[in-house]
Protein backbone atom coordinates (compact mmCIF):
# COMPACT_ATOMS: atom_id res chain seq x y z
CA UNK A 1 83.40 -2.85 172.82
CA UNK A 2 81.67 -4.65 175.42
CA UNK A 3 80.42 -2.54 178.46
CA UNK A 4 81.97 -4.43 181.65
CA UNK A 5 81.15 -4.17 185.13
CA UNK A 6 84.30 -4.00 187.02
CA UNK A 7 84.72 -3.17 190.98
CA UNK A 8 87.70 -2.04 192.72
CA UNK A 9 89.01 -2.65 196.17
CA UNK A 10 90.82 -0.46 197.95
CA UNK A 11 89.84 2.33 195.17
CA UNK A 12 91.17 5.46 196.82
CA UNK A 13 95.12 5.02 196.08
CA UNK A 14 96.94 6.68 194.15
CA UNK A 15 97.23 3.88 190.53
CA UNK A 16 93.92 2.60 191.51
CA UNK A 17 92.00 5.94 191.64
CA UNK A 18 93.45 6.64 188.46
CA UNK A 19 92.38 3.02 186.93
CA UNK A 20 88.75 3.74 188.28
CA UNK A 21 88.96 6.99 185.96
CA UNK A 22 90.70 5.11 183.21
CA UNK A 23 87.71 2.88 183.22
CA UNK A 24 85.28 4.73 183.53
CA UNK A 25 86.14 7.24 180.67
CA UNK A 26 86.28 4.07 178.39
CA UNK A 27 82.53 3.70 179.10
CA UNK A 28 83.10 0.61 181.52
CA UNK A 29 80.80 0.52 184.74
CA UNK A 30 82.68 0.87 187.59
CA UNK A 31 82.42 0.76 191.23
CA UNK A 32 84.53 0.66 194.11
CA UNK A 33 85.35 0.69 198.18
CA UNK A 34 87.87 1.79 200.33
CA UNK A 35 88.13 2.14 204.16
CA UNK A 36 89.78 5.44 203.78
CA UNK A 37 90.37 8.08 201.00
CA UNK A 38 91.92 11.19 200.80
CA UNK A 39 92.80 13.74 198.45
CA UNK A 40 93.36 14.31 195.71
CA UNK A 41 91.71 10.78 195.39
CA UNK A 42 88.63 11.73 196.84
CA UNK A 43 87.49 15.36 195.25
CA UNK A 44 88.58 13.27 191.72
CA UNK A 45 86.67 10.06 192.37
CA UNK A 46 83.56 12.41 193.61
CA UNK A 47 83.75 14.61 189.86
CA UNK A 48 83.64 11.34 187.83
CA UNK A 49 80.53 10.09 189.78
CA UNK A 50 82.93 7.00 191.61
CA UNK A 51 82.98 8.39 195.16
CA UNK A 52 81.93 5.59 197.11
CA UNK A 53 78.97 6.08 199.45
CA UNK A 54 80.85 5.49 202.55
CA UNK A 55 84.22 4.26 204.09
CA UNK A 56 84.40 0.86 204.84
CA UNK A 57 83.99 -2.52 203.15
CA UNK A 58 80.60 -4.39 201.96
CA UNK A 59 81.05 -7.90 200.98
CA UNK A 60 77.52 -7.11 199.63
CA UNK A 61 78.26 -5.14 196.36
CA UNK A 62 80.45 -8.08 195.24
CA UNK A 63 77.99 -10.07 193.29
CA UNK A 64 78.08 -12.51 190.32
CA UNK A 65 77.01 -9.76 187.78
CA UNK A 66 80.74 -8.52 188.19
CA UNK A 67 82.97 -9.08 185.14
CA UNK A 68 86.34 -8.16 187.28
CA UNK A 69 86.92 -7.20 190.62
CA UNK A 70 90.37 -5.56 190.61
CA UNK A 71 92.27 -5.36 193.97
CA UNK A 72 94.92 -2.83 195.25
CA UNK A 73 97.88 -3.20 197.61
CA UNK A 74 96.32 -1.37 200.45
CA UNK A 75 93.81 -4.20 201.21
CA UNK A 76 94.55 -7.07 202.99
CA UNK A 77 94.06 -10.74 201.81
CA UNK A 78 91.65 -11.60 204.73
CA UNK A 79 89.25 -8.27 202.75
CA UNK A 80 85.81 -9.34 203.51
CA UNK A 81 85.21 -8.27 199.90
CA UNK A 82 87.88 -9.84 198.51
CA UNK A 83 86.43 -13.29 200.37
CA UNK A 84 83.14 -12.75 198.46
CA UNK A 85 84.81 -12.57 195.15
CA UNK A 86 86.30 -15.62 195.63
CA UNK A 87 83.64 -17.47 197.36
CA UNK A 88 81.64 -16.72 193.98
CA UNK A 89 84.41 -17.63 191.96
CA UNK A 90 85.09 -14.26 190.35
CA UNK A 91 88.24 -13.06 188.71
CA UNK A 92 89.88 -11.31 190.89
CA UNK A 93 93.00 -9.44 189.12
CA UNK A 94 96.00 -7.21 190.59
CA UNK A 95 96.05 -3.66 188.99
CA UNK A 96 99.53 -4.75 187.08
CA UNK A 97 97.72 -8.05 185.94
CA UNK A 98 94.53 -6.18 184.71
CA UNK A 99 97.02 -3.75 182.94
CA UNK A 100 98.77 -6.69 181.05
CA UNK A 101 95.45 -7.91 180.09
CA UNK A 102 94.53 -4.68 178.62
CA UNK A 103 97.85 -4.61 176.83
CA UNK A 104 97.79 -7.57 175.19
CA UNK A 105 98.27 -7.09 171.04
CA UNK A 106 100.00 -3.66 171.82
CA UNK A 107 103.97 -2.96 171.99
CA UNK A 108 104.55 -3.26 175.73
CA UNK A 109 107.37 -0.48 177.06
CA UNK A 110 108.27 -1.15 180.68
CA UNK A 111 110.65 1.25 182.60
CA UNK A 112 112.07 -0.54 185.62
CA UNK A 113 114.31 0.79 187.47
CA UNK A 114 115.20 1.71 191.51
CA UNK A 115 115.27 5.14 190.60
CA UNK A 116 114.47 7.62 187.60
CA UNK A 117 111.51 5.23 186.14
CA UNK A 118 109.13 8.09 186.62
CA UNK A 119 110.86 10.21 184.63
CA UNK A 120 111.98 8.19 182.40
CA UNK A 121 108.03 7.11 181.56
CA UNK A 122 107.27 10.99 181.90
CA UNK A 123 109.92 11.96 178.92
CA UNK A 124 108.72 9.10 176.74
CA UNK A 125 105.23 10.14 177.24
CA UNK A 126 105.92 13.85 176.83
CA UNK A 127 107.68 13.58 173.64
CA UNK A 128 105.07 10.85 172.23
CA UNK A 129 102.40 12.86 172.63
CA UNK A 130 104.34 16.36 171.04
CA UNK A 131 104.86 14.10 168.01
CA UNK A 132 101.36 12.64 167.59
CA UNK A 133 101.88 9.14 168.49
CA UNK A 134 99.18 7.73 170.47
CA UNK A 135 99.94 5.32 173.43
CA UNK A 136 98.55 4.06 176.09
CA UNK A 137 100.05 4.06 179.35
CA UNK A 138 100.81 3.60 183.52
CA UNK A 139 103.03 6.20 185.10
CA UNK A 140 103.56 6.94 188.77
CA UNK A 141 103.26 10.65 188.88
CA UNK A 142 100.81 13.21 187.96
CA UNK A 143 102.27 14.67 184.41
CA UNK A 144 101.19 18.44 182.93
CA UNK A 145 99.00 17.85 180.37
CA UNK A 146 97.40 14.63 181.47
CA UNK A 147 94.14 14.15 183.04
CA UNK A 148 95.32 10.76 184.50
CA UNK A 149 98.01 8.59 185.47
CA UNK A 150 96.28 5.73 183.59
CA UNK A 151 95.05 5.36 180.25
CA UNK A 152 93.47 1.80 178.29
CA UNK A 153 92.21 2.50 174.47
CA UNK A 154 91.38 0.02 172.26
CA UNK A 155 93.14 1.73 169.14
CA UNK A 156 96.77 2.95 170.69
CA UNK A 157 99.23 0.13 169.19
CA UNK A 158 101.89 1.11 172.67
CA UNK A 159 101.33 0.82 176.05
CA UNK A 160 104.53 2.56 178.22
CA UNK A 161 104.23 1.45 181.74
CA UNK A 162 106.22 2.27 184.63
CA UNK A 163 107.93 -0.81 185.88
CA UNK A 164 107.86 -0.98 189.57
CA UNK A 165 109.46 -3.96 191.79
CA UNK A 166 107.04 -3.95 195.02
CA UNK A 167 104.10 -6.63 195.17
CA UNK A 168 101.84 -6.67 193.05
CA UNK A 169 98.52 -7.79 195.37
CA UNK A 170 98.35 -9.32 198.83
CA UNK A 171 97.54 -12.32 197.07
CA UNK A 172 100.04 -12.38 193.98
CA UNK A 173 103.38 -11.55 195.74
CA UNK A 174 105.30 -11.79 192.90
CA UNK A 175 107.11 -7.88 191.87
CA UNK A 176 104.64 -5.65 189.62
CA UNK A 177 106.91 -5.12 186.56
CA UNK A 178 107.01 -9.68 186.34
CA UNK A 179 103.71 -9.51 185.15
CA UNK A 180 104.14 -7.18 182.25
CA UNK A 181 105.96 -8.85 179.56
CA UNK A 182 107.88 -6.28 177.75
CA UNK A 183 109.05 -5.66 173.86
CA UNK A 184 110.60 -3.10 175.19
CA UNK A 185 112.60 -2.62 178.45
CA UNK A 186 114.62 -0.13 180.63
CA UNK A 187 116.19 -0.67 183.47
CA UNK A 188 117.54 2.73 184.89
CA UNK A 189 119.56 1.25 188.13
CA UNK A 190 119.56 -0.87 191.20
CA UNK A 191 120.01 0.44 194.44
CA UNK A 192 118.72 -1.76 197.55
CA UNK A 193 114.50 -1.10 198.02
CA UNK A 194 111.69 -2.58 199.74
CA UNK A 195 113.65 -4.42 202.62
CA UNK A 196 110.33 -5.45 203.93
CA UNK A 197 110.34 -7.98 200.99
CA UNK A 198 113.70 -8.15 199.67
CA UNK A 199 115.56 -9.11 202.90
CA UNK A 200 119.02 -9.08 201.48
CA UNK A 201 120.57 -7.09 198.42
CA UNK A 202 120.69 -10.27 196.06
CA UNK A 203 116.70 -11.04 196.68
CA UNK A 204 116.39 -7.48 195.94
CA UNK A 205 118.77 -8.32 192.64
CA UNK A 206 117.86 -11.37 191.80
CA UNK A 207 113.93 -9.71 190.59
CA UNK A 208 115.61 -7.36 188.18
CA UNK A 209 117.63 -10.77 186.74
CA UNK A 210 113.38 -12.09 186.48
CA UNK A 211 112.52 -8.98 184.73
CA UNK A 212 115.24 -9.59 182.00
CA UNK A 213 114.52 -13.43 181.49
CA UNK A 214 110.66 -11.82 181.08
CA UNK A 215 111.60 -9.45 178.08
CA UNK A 216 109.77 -10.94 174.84
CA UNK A 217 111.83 -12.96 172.63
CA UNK A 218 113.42 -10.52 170.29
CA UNK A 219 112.84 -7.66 172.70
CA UNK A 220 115.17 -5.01 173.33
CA UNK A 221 117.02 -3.98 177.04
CA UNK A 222 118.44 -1.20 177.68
CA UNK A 223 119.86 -0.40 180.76
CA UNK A 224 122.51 2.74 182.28
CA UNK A 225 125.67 1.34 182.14
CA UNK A 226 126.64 3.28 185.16
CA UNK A 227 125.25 0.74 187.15
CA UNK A 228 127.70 -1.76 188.15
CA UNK A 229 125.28 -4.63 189.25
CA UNK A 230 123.03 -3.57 185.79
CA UNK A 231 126.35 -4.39 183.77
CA UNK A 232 126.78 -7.58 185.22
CA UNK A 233 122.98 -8.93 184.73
CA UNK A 234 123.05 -7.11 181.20
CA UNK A 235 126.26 -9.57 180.72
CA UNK A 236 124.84 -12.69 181.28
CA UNK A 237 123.11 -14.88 179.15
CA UNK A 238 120.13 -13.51 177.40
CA UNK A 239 119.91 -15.21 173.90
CA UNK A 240 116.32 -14.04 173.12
CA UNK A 241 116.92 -10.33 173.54
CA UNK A 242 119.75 -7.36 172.70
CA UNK A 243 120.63 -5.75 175.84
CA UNK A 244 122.09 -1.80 175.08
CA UNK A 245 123.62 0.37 177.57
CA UNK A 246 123.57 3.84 177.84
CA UNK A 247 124.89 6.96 179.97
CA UNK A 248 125.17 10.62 180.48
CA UNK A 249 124.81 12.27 176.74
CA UNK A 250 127.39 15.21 176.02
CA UNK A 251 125.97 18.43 177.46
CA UNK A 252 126.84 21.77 178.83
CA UNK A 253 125.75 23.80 181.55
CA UNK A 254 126.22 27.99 181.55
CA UNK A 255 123.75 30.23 183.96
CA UNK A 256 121.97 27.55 185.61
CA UNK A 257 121.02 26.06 182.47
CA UNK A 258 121.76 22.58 180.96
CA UNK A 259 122.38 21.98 176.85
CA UNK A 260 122.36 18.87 175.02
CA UNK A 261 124.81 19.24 172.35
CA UNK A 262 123.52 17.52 169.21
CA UNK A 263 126.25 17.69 166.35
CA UNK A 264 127.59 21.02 167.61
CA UNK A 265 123.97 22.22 168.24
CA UNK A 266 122.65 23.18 171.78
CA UNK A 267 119.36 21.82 173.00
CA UNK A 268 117.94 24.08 175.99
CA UNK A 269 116.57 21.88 178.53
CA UNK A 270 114.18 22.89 181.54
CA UNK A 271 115.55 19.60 183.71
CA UNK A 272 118.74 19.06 184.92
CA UNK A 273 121.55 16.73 186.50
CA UNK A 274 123.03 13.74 185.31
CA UNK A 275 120.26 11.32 187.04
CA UNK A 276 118.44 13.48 184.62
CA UNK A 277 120.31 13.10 181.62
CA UNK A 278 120.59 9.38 181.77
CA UNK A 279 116.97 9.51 182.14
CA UNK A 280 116.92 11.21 179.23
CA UNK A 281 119.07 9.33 177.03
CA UNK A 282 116.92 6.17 178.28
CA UNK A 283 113.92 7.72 176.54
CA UNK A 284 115.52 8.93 173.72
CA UNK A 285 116.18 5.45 172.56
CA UNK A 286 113.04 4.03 173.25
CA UNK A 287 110.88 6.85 171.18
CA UNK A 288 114.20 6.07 168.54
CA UNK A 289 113.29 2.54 168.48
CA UNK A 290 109.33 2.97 167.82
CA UNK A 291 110.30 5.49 165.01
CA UNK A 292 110.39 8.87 166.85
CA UNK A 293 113.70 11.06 164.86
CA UNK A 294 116.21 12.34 166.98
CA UNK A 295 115.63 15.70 166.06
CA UNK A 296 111.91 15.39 166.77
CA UNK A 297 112.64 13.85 170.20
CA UNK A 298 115.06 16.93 170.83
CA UNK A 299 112.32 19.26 169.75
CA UNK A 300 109.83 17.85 171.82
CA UNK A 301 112.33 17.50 175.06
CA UNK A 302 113.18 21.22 175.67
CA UNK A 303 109.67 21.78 177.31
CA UNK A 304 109.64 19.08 179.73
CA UNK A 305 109.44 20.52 183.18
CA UNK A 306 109.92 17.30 184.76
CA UNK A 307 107.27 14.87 186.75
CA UNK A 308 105.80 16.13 189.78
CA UNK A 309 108.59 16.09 192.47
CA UNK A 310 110.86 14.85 190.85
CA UNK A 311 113.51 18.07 191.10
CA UNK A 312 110.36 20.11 190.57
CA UNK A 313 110.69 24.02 190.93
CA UNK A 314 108.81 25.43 193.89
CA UNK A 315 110.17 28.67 193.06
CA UNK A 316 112.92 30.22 190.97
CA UNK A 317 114.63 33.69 191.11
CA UNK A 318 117.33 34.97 190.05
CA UNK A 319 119.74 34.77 193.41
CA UNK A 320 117.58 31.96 194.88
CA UNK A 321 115.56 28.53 194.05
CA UNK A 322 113.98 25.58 195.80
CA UNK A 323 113.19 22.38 194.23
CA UNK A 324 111.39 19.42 195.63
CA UNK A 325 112.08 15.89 194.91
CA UNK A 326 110.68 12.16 195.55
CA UNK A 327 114.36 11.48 196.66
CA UNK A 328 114.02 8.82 199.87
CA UNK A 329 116.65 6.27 199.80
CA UNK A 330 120.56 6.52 200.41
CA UNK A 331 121.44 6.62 196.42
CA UNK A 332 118.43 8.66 195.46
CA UNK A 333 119.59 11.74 197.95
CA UNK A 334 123.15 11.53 196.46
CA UNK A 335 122.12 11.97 193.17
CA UNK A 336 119.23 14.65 193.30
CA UNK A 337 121.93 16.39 196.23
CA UNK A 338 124.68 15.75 193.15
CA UNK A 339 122.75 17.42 190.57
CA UNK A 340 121.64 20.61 192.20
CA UNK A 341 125.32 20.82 193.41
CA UNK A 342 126.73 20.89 189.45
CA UNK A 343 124.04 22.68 188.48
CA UNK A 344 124.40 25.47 191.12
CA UNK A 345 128.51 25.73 191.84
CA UNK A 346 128.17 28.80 193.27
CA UNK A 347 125.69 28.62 195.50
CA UNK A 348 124.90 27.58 199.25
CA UNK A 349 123.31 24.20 198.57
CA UNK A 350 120.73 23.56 201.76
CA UNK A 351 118.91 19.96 201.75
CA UNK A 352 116.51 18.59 203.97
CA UNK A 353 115.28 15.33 203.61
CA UNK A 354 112.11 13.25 205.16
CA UNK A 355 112.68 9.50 206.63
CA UNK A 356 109.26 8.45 205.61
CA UNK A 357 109.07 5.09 204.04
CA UNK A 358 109.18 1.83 205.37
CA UNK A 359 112.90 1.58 204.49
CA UNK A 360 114.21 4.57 205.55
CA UNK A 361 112.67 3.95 209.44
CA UNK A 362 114.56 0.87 210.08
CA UNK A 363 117.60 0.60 212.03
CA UNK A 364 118.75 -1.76 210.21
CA UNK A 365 118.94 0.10 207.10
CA UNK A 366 119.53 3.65 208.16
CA UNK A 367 123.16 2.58 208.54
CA UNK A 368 122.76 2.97 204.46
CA UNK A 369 122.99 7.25 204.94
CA UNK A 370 126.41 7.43 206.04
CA UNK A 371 127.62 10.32 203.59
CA UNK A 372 124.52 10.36 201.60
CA UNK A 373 123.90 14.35 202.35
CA UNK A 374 127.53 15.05 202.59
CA UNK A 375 127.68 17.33 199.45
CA UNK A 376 125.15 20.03 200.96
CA UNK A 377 126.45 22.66 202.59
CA UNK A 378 123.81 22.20 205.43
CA UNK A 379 122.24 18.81 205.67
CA UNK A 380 118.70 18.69 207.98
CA UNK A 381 116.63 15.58 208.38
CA UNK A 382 112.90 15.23 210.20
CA UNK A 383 111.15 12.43 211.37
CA UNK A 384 108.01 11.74 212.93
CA UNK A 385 108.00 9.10 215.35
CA UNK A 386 103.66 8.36 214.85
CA UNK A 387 104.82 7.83 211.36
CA UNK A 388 107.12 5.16 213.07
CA UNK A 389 104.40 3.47 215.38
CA UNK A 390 101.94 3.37 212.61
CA UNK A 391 104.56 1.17 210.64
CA UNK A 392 104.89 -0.91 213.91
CA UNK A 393 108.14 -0.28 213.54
CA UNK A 394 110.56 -0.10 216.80
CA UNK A 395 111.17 3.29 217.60
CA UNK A 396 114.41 5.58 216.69
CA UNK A 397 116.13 7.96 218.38
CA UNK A 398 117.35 11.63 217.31
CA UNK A 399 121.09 10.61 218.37
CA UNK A 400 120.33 7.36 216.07
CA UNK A 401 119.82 9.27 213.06
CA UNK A 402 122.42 11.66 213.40
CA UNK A 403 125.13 9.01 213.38
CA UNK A 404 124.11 6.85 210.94
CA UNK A 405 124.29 10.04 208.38
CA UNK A 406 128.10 10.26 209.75
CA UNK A 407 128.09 14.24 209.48
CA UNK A 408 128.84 16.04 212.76
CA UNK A 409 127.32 19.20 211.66
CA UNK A 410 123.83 17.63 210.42
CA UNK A 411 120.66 18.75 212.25
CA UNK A 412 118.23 16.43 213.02
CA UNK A 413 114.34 16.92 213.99
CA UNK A 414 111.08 15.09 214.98
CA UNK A 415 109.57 18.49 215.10
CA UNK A 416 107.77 19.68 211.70
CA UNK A 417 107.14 23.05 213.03
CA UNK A 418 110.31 23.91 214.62
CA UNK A 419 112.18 22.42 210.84
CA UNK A 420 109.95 25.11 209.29
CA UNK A 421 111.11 27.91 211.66
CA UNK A 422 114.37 27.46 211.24
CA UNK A 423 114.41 27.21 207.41
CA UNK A 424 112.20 30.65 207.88
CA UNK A 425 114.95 32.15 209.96
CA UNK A 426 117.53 31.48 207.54
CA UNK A 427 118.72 34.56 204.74
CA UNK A 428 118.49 32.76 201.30
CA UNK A 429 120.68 34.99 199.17
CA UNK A 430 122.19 33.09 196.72
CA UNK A 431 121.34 29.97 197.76
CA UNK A 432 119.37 26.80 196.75
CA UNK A 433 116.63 25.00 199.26
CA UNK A 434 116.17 21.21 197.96
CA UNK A 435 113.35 19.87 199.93
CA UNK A 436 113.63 15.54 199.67
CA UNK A 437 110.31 13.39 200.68
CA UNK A 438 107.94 10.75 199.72
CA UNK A 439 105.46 12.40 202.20
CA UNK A 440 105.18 16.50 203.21
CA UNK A 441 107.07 16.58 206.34
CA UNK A 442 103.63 16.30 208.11
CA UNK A 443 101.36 18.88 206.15
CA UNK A 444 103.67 21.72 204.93
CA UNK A 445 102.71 23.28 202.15
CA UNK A 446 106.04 23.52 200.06
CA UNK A 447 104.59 26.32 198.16
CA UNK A 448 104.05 28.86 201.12
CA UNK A 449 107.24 27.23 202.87
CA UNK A 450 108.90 28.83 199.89
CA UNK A 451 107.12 31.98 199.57
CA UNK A 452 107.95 32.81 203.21
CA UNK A 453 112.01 32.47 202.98
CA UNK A 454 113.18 35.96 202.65
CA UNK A 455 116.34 36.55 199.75
């Protein structure tokens, strides 16, 4: 294998990082800038020798001895780096195009998806590597039991990677999971994303119709036929492919605990909901269709825990739990809100979301939450209006939010502290806490939030 060098811009987030280490542990040389990084980027870029030297770009350290210079989302196309590299005629790839190229002569599986691709990549991974099949692979989570989120061999005849829709570079502005190619495909659900990009729900549609019309001839699709607007693409014409739909598999719940039952058999499971379960049933027939047994993949599933926040335990007793959850957008907060409320009848069900993203901070779209939070007993959200100026984004109000969620009784907060106070003031006997963010709620630490609520 021949020893490249390879430079990264805009090294410190969170795919890239990981592609630095990917690289680097298959004996490339690699280097890389940033103007800011933070953890857990930084303290894991410092172990493998990649920290680099300072924050800021240097149009200097892009030089014709490069063999790839491989640039991330969070640079910008006028990069003074990125200008070098092309003034010298370099290949400059995306991180989704330099995946493809590593992927080429393996079995490409792509989970796309609005929602539930992490998890989805997280169970196929999970049981792959309890039954000794060796894959390479892209997912967008830390998973137990994995150094990093990326991994490139030469030998591993699969690459799984985790399909998402957003750019790819800010110079290739076409979705990530177009340039991937699959044999392979999932597609777990649509549900209106990226509004910055997609400016009305069919653009947003119309790149999941792409992703089809890019399976490889022969390939398989299959998608959750739950998903109204995934039953009509998976409908239309697709001659080169088979397009299978799946749902919720038959299961039980009893004590807080979900079955699979397999043939009259019960399969304990450690996740749980039917967002869940789909997820699931998604992987099960994609390990099925590479040769993994049903049985096996059964085996293998009872001791996933789940991806990090994704409905991840913060801490579970016997008259009380908290779970915390990527859950952002209008459908995501339904579901995960859904599933803790079948999985926990019984219980006072207390949610509090984060408006973080990009999305979720227009008032435009937060017209989308009416109802979302409506199955909670209590419903809180938080904001931070810096979050909103550092967007650029027009401010919003505290009244704003509180009627576009259409519940009277909702509480709404642009104070972190004072949210944590009042959760800490709260008597959590038989109850359930389900903390919902793509961010922390400015800094809290979930663990010690948790810790503190008395039960």
């Amino acid at each position: 294998m021949k020893t490249e060098r390879i430079h990264l811009i805009a090294i410190g987030g969170s795919a890239m990082h990981n592609m630095a280490l990917a690289l680097h542990e298959k004996g490339h040389h690699v280097t890389g800038s940033d103007d800011e990084i933070r953890e857990p980027s930084r303290s894991r870029l410092q172990r493998a020798g990649l920290l680099p030297a300072y924050d800021g770009w240097n149009p200097d350290v892009i030089t014709s001895e490069l063999d790839a210079v491989i640039l991330g989302m969070h640079a910008r196309a006028d990069n003074p780096e990125l200008l070098r590299a092309q003034e010298l005629g370099l290949k400059v790839y995306s991180y989704p195009e330099y995946l493809y190229e590593q992927s080429k002569g393996k079995t490409r599986i792509v989970i796309g998806g609005s929602h539930g691709k992490t998890s989805i990549t997280a169970m196929i991974l999970h049981v792959l590597r309890k039954c000794g099949v060796d894959a390479d692979f892209m997912v967008g989570a830390q998973l137990e039991g994995f150094d990093t989120m990326v991994r490139m061999t030469r030998d591993a005849k699969y690459m799984v990677l985790e399909g998402d829709e957003y750019l790819a570079s800010p110079i290739d502005r076409r979705p990530k999971f177009h340039l991937y190619h699959p044999h392979i495909a999932v597609l777990s659900g649509i549900a209106w994303d990226h509004i910055n990009v997609f400016p009305t729900y069919d653009m947003y549609v119309d790149q999941f119709r792409k992703f089809i019309q890019l399976i490889e001839p022969n390939g398989k699709l299959f998608y959750c036929r739950h998903d109204s607007d995934l039953n009509k693409l998976a409908g239309e014409n697709y001659p080169q492919i088979s397009a299978i739909g799946y749902g919720v598999p038959e299961h039980r719940i009893d004590n807080g605990i979900t079955y699979l039952i397999r043939n009259e058999k019960q399969v304990p499971l450690k996740v749980f909901g039917d967002h869940n379960l789909m997820n699931l049933e998604a992987a099960r027939l994609v390990c099925e269709q590479i040769g993994v047994a049903q049985h096996d993949f059964d085996h293998a599933i009872q001791s996933f825990k789940g991806a990090a926040k994704r409905l991840e335990p913060v801490r579970v007793e016997e008259n009380f739990a908290c779970y915390k959850d990527f859950a952002h957008s209008p459908s995501k907060l339904k579901a995960t809100i859904g599933a803790v409320r079948k999985q926990f009848p019984n219980r006072k069900l207390i949610a509090c979301m984060e408006l973080h993203t990009f999305s979720s901070l227009t008032a435009e779209f937060l017209l989308q939450y009416a109802g979302s939070m409506n199955e909670a007993d209590e419903a809180l959200v938080y904001f931070n209006p810096h979050t909103i100026a550092h967007k650029k984004l027009p401010p919003i109000t505290v009244e704003q939010v509180r009627g576009s969620f259409a519940r009277e009784d909702i509480i709404v907060s642009n104070d972190s502290s004072a949210m944590v106070s009042l959760l800490q003031g709260k008597k959590w006997d038989n109850s359930v806490l389900l903390l919902m963010t793509s961010g922390n709620f400015d800094g809290v630490d979930f663990n010690d939030l948790a810790q503190s609520l008395q039960t």
